[in-house]
PDB file of N, CA and C in Angstrom:
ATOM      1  N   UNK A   1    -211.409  55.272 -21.210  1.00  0.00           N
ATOM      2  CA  UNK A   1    -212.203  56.086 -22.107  1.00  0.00           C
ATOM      3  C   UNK A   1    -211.701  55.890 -23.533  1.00  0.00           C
ATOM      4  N   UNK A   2    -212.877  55.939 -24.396  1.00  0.00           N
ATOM      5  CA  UNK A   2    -212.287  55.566 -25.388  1.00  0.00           C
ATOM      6  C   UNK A   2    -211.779  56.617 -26.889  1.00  0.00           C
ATOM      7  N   UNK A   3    -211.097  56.762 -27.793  1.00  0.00           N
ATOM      8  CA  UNK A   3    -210.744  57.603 -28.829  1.00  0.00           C
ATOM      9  C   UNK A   3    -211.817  59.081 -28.859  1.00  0.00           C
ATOM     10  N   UNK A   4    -213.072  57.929 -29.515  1.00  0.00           N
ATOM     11  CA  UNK A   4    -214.111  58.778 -29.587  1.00  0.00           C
ATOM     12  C   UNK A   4    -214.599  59.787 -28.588  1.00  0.00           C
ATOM     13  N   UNK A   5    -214.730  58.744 -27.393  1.00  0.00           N
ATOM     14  CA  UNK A   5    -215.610  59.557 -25.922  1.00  0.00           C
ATOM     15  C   UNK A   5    -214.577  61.082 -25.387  1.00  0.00           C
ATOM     16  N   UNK A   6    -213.127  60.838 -25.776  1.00  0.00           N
ATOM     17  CA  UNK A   6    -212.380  62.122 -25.623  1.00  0.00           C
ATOM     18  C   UNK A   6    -212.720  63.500 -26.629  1.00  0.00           C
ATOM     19  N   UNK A   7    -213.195  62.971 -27.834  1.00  0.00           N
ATOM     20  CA  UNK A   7    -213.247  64.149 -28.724  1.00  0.00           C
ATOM     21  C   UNK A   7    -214.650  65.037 -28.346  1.00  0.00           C
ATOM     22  N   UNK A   8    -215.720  63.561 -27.513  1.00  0.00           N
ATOM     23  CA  UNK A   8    -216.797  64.699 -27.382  1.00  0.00           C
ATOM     24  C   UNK A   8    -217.038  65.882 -26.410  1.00  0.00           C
ATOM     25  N   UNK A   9    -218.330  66.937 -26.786  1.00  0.00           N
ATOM     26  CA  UNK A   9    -218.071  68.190 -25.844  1.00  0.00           C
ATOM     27  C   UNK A   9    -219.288  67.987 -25.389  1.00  0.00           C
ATOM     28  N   UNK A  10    -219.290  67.756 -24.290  1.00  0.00           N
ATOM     29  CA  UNK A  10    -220.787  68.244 -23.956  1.00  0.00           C
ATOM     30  C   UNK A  10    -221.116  68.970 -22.604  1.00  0.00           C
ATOM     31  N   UNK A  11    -222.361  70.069 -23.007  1.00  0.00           N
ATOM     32  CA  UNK A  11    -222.349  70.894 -22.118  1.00  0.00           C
ATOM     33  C   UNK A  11    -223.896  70.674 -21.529  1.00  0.00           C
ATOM     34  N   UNK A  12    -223.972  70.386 -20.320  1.00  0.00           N
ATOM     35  CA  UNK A  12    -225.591  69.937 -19.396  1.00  0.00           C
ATOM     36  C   UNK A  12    -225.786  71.445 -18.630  1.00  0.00           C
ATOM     37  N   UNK A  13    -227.287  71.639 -19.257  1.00  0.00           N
ATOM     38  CA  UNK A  13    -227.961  72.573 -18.520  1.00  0.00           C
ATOM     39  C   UNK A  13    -228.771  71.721 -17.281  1.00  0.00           C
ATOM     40  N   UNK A  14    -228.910  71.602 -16.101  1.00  0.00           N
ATOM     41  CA  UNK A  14    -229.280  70.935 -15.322  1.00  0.00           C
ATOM     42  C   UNK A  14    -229.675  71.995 -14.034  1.00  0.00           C
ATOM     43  N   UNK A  15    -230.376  71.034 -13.590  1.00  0.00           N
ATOM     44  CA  UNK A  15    -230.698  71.926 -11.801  1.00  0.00           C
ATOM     45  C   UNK A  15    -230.262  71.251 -11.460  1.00  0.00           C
ATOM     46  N   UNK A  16    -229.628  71.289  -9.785  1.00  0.00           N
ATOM     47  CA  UNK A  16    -228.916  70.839  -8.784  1.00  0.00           C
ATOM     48  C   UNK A  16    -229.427  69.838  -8.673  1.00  0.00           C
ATOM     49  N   UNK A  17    -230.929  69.933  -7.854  1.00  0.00           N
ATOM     50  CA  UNK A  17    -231.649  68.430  -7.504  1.00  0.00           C
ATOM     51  C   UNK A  17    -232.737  68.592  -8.400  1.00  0.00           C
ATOM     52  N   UNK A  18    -232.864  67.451  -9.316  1.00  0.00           N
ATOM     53  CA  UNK A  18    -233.999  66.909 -10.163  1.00  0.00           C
ATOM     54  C   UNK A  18    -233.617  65.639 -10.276  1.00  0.00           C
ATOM     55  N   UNK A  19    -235.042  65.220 -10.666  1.00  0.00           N
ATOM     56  CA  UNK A  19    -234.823  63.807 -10.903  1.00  0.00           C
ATOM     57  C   UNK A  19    -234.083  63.537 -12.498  1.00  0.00           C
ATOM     58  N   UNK A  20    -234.899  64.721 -13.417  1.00  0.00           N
ATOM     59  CA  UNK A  20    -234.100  64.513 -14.844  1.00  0.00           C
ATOM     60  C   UNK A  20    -233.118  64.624 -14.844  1.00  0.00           C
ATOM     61  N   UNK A  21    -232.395  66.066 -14.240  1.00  0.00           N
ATOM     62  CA  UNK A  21    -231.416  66.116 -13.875  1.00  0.00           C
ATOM     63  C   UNK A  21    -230.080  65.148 -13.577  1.00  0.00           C
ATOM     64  N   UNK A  22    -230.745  64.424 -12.490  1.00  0.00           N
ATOM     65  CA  UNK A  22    -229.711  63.581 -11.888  1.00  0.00           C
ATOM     66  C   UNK A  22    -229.471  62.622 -12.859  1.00  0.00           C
ATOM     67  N   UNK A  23    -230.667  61.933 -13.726  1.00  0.00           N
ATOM     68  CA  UNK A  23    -230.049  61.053 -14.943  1.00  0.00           C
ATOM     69  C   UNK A  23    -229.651  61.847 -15.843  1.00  0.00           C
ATOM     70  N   UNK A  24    -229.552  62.665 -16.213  1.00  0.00           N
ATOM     71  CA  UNK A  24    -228.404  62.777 -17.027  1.00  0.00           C
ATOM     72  C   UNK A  24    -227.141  62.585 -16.847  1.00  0.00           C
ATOM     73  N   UNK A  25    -226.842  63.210 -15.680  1.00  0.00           N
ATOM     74  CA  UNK A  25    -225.418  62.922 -14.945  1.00  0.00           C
ATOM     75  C   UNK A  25    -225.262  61.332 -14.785  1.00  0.00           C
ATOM     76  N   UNK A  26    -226.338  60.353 -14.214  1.00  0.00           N
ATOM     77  CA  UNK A  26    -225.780  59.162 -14.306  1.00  0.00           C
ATOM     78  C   UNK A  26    -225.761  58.476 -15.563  1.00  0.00           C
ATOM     79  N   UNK A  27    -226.325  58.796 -16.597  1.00  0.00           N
ATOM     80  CA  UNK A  27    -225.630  58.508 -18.179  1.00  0.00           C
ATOM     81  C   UNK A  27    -224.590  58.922 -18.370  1.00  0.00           C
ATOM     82  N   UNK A  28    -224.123  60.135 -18.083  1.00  0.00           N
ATOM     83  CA  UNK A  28    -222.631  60.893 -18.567  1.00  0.00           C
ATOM     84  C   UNK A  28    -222.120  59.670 -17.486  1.00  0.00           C
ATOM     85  N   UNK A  29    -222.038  60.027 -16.297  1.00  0.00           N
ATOM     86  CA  UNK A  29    -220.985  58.751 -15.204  1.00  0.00           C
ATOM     87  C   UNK A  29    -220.689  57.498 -15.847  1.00  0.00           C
ATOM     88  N   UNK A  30    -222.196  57.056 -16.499  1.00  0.00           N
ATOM     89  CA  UNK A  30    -222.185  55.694 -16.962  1.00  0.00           C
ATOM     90  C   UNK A  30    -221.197  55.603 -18.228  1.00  0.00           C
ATOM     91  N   UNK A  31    -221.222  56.278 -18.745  1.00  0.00           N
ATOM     92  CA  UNK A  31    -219.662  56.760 -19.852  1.00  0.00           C
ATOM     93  C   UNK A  31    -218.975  57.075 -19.410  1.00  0.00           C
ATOM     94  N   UNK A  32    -218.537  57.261 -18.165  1.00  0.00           N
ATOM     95  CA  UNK A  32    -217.109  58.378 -17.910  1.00  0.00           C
ATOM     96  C   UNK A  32    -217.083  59.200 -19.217  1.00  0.00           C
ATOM     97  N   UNK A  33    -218.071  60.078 -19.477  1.00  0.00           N
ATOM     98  CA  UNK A  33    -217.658  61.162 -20.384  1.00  0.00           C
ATOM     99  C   UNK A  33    -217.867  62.415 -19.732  1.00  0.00           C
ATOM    100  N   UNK A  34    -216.883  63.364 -20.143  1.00  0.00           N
ATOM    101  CA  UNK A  34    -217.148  64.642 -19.141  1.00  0.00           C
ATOM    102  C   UNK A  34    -217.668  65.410 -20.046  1.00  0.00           C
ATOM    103  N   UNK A  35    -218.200  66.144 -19.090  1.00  0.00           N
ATOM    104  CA  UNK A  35    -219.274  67.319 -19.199  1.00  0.00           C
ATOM    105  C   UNK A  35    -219.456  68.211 -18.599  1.00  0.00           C
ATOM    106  N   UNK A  36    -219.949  69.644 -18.744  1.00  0.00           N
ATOM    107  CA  UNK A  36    -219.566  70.898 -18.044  1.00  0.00           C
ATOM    108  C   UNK A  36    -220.977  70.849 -17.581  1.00  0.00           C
ATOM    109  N   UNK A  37    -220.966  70.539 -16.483  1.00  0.00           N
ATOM    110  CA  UNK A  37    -222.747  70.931 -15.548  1.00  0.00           C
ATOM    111  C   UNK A  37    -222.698  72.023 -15.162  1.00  0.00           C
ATOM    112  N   UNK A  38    -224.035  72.852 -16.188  1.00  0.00           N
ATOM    113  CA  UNK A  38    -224.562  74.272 -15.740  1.00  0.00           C
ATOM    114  C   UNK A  38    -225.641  74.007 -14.756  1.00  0.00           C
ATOM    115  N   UNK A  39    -225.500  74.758 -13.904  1.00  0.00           N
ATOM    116  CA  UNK A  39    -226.729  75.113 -12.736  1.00  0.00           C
ATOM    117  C   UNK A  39    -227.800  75.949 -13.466  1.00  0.00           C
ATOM    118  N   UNK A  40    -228.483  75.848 -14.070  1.00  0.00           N
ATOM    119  CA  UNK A  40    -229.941  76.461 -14.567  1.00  0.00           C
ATOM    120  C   UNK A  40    -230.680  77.445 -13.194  1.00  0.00           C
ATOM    121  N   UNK A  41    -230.363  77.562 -12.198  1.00  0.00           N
ATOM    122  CA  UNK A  41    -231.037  77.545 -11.131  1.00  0.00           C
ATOM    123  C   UNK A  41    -230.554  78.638 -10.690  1.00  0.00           C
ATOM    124  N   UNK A  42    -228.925  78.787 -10.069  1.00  0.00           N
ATOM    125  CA  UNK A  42    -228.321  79.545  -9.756  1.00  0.00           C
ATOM    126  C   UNK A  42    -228.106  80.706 -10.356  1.00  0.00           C
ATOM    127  N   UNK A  43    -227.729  80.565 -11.868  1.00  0.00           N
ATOM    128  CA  UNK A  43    -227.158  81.486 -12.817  1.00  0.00           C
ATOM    129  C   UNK A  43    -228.218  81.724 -13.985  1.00  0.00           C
ATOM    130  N   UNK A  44    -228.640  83.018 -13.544  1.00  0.00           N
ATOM    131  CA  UNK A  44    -229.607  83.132 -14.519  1.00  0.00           C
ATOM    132  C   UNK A  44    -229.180  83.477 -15.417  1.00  0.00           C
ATOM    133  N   UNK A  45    -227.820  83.774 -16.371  1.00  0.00           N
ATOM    134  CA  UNK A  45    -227.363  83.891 -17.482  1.00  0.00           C
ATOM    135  C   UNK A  45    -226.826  82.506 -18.323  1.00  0.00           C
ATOM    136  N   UNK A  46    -226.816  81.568 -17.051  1.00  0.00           N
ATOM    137  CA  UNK A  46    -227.122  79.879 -17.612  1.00  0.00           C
ATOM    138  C   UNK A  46    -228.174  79.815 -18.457  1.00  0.00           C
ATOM    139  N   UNK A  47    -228.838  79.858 -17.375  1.00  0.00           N
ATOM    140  CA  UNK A  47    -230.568  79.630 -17.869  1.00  0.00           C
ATOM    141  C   UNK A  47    -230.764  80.665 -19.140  1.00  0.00           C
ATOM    142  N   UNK A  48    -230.321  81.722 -19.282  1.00  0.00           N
ATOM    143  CA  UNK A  48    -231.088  82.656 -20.922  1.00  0.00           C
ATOM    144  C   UNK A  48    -229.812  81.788 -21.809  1.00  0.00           C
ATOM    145  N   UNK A  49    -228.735  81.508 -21.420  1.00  0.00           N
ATOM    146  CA  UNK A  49    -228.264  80.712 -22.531  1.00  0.00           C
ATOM    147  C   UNK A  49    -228.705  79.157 -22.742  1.00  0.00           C
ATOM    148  N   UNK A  50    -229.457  78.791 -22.466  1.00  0.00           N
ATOM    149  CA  UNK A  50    -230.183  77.448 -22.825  1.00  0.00           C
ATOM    150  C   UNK A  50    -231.136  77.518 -23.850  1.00  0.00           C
ATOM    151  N   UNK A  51    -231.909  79.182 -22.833  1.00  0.00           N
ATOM    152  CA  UNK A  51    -233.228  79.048 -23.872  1.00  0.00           C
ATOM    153  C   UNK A  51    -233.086  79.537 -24.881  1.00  0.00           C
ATOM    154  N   UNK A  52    -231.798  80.432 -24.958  1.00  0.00           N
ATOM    155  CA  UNK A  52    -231.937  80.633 -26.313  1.00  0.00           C
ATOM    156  C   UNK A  52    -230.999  79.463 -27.428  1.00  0.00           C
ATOM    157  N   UNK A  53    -230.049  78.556 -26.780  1.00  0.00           N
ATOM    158  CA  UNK A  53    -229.819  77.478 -27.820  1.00  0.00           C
ATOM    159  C   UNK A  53    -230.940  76.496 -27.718  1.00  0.00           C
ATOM    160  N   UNK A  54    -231.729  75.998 -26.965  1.00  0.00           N
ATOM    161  CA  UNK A  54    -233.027  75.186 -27.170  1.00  0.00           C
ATOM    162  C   UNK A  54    -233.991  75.775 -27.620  1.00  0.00           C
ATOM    163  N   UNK A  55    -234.542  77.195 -28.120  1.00  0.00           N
ATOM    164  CA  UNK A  55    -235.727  77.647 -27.823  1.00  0.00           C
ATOM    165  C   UNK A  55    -237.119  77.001 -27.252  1.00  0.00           C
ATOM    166  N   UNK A  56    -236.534  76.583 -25.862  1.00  0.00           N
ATOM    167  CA  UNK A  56    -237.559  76.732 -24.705  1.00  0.00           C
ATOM    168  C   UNK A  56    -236.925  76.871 -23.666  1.00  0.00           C
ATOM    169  N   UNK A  57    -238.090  76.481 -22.401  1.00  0.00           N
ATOM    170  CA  UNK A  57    -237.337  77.073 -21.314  1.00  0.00           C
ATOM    171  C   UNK A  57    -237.615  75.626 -20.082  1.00  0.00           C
ATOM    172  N   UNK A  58    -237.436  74.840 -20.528  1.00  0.00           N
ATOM    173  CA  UNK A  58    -237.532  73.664 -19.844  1.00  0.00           C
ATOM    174  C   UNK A  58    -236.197  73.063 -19.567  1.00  0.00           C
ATOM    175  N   UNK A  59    -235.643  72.211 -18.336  1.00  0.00           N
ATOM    176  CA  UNK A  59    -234.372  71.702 -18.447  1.00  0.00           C
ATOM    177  C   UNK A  59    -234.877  70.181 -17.780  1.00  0.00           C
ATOM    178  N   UNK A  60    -233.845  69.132 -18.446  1.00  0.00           N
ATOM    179  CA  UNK A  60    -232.447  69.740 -18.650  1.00  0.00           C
ATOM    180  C   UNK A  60    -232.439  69.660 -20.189  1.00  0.00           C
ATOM    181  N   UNK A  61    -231.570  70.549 -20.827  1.00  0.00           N
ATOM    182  CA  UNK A  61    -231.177  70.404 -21.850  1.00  0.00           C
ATOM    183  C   UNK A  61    -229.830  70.499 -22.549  1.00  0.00           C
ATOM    184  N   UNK A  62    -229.158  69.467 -22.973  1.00  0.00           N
ATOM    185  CA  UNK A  62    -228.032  68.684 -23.022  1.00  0.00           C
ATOM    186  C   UNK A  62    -227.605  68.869 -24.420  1.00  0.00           C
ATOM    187  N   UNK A  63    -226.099  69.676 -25.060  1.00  0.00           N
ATOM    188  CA  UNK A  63    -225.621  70.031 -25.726  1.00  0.00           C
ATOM    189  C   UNK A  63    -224.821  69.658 -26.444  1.00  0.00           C
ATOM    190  N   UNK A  64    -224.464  68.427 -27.346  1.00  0.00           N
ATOM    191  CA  UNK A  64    -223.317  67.264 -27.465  1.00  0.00           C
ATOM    192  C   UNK A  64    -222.915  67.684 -29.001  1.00  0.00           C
ATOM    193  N   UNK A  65    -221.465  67.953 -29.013  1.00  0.00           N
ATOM    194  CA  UNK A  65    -220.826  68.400 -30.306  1.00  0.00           C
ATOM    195  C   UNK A  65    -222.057  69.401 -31.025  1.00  0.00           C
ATOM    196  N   UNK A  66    -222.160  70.658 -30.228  1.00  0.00           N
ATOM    197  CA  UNK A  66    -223.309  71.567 -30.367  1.00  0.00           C
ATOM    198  C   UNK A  66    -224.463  71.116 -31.426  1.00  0.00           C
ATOM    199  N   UNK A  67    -225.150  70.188 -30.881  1.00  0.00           N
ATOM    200  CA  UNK A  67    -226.458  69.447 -31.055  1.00  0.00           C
ATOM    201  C   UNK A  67    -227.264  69.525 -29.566  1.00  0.00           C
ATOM    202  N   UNK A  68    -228.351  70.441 -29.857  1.00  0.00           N
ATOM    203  CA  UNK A  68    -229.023  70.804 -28.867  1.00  0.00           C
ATOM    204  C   UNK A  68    -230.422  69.825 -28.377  1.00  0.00           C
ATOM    205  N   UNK A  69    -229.778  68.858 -27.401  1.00  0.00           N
ATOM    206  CA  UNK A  69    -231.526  68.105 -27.185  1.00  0.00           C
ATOM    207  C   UNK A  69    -231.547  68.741 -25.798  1.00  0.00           C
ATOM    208  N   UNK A  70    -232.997  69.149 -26.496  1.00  0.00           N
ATOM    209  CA  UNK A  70    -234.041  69.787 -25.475  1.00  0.00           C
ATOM    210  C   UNK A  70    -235.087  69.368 -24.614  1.00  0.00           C
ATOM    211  N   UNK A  71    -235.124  69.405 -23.489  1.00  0.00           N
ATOM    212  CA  UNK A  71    -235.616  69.077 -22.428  1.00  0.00           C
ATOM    213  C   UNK A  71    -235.935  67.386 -22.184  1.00  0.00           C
ATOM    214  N   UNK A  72    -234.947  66.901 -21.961  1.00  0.00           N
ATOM    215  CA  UNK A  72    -235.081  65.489 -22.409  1.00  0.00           C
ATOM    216  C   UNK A  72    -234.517  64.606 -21.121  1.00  0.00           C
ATOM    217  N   UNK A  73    -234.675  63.759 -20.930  1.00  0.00           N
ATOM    218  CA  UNK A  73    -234.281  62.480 -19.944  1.00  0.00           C
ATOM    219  C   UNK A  73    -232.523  61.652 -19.854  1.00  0.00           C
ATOM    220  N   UNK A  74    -232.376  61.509 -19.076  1.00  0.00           N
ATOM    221  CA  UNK A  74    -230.985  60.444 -18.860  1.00  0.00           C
ATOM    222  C   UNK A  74    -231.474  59.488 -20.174  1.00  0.00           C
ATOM    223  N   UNK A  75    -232.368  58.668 -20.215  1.00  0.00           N
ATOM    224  CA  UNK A  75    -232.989  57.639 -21.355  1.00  0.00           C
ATOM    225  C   UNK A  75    -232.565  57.943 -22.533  1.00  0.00           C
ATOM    226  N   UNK A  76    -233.256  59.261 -22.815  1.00  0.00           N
ATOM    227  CA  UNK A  76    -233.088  60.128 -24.050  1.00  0.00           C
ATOM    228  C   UNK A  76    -231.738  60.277 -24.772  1.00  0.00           C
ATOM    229  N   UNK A  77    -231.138  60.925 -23.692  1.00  0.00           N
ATOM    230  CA  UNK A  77    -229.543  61.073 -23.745  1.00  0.00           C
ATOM    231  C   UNK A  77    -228.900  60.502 -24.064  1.00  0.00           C
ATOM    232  N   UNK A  78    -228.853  58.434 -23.356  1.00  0.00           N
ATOM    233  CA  UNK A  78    -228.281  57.738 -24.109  1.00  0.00           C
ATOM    234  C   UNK A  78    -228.643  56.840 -25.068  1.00  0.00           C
ATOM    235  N   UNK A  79    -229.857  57.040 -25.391  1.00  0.00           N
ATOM    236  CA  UNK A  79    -230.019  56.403 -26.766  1.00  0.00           C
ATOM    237  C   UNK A  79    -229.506  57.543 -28.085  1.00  0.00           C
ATOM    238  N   UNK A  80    -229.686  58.965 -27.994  1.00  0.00           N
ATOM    239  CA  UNK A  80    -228.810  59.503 -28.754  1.00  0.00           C
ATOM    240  C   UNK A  80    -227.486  59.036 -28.868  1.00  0.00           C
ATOM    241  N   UNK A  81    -226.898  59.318 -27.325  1.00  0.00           N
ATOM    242  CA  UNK A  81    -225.240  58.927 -27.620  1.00  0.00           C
ATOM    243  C   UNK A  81    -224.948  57.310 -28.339  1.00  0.00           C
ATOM    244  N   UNK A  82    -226.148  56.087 -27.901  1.00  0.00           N
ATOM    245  CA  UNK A  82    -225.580  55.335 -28.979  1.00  0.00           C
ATOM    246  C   UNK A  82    -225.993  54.925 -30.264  1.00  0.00           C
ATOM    247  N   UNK A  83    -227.262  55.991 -30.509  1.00  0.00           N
ATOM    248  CA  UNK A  83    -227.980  56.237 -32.027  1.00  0.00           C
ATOM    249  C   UNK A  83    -226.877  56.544 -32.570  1.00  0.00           C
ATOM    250  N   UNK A  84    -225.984  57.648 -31.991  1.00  0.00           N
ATOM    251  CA  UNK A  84    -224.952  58.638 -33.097  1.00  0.00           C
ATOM    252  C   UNK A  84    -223.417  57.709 -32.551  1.00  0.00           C
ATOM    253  N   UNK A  85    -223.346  56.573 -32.080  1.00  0.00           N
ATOM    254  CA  UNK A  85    -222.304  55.670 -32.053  1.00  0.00           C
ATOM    255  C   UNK A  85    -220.827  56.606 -31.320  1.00  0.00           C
ATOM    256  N   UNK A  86    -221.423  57.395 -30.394  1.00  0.00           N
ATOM    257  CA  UNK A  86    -220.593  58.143 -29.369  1.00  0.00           C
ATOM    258  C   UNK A  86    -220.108  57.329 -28.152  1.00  0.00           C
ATOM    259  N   UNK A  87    -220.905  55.848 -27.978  1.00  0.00           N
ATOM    260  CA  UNK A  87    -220.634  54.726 -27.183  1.00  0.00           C
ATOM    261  C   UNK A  87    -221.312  54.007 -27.299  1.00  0.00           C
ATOM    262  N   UNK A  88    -221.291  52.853 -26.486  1.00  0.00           N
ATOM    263  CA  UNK A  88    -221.568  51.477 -26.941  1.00  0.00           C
ATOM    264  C   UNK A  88    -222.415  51.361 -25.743  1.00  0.00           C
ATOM    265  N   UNK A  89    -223.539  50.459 -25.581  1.00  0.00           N
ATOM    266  CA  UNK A  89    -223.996  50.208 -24.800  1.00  0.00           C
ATOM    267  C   UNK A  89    -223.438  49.302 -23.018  1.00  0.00           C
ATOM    268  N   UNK A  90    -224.067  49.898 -22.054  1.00  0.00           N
ATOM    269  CA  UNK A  90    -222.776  49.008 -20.910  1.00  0.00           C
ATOM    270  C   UNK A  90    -223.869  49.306 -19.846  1.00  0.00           C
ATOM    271  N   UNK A  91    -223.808  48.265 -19.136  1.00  0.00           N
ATOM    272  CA  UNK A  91    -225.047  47.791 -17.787  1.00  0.00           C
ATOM    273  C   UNK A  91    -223.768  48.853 -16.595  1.00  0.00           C
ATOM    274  N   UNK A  92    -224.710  49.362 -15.830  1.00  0.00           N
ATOM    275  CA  UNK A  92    -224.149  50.106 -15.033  1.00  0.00           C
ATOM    276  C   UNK A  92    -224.682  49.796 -13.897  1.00  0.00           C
ATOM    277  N   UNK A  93    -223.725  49.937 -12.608  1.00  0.00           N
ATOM    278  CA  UNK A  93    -223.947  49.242 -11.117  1.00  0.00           C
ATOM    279  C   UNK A  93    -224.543  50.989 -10.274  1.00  0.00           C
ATOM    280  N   UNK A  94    -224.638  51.773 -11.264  1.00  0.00           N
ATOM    281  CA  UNK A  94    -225.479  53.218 -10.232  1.00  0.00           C
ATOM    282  C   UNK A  94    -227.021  52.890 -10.452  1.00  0.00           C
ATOM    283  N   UNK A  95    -227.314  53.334  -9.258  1.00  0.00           N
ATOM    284  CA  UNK A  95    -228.891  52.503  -9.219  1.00  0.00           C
ATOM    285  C   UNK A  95    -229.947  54.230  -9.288  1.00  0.00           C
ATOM    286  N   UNK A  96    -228.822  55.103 -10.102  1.00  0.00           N
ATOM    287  CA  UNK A  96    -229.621  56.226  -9.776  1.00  0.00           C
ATOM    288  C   UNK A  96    -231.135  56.410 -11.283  1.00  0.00           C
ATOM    289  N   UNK A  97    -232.086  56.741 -10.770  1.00  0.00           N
ATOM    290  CA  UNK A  97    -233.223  56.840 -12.201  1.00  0.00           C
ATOM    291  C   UNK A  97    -232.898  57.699 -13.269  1.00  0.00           C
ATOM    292  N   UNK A  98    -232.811  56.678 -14.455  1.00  0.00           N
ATOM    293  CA  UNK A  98    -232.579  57.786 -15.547  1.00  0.00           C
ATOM    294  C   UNK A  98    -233.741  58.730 -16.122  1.00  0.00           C
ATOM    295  N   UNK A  99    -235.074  57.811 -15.961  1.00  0.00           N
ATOM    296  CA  UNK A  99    -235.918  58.810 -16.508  1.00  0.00           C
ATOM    297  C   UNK A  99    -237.559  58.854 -15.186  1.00  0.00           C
ATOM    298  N   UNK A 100    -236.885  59.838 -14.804  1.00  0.00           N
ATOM    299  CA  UNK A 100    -237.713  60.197 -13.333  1.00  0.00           C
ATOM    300  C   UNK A 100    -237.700  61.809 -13.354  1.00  0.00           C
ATOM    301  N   UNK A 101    -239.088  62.105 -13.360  1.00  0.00           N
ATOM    302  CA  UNK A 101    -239.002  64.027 -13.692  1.00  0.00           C
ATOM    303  C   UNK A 101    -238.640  64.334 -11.743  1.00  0.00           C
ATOM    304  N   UNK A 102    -238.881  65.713 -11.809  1.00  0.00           N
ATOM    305  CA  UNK A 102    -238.643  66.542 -10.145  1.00  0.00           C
ATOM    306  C   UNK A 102    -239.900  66.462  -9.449  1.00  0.00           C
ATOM    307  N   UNK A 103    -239.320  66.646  -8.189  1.00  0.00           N
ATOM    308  CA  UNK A 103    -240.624  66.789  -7.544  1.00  0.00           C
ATOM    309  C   UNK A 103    -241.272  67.722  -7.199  1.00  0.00           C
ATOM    310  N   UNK A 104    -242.904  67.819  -7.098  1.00  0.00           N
ATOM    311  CA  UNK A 104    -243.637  68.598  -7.691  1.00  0.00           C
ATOM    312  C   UNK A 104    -243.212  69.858  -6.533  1.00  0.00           C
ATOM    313  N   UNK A 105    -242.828  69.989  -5.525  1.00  0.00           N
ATOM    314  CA  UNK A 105    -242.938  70.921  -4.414  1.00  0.00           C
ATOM    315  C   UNK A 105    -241.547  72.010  -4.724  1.00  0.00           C
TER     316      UNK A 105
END
């Protein structure tokens, strides 16, 4: 891990099983950068603290050096992290979908 990837904070509002969900986590993996995964689902005092740092109520929404992107994709996620040069780009061997919403049921 590198200088940078230690200083960052980031906090994932996520559901357990989603498809958005799950890419986010395999972008964070794909960095080894850690991150505090909130259950949106479980804890409904998760969930009112999302919507009120995103004002909406959609997840996941992903919190990096308290910069709030809202309701957004694994995709999303890491083209921020290497828009804002938080890492470098790197081909990853997890074959999980980064930008795949939940299923409808």
């Amino acid at each position: 891990m590198s200088e940078t990837q230690e200083k960052v904070m980031i906090k994932a509002y996520l559901k357990p099983t989603c498809g958005w969900s799950n890419g986010v986590r395999a972008v964070l993996r794909k960095y080894n950068l850690p991150f505090e995964d909130v259950d949106v689902i479980s804890n409904p005092v998760a969930y009112m603290e999302m919507v009120q740092k995103s004002h909406q109520r959609l997840s996941p929404c992903v919190e990096i050096d308290g910069v709030m992107l809202a309701d957004v994709s694994g995709e999303e996620v890491e083209g921020y992290l290497i828009q804002k040069g938080l890492v470098k780009p790197v081909d990853s061997s997890d074959s999980t979908p980064i930008n795949q919403g939940c299923p409808t049921h």
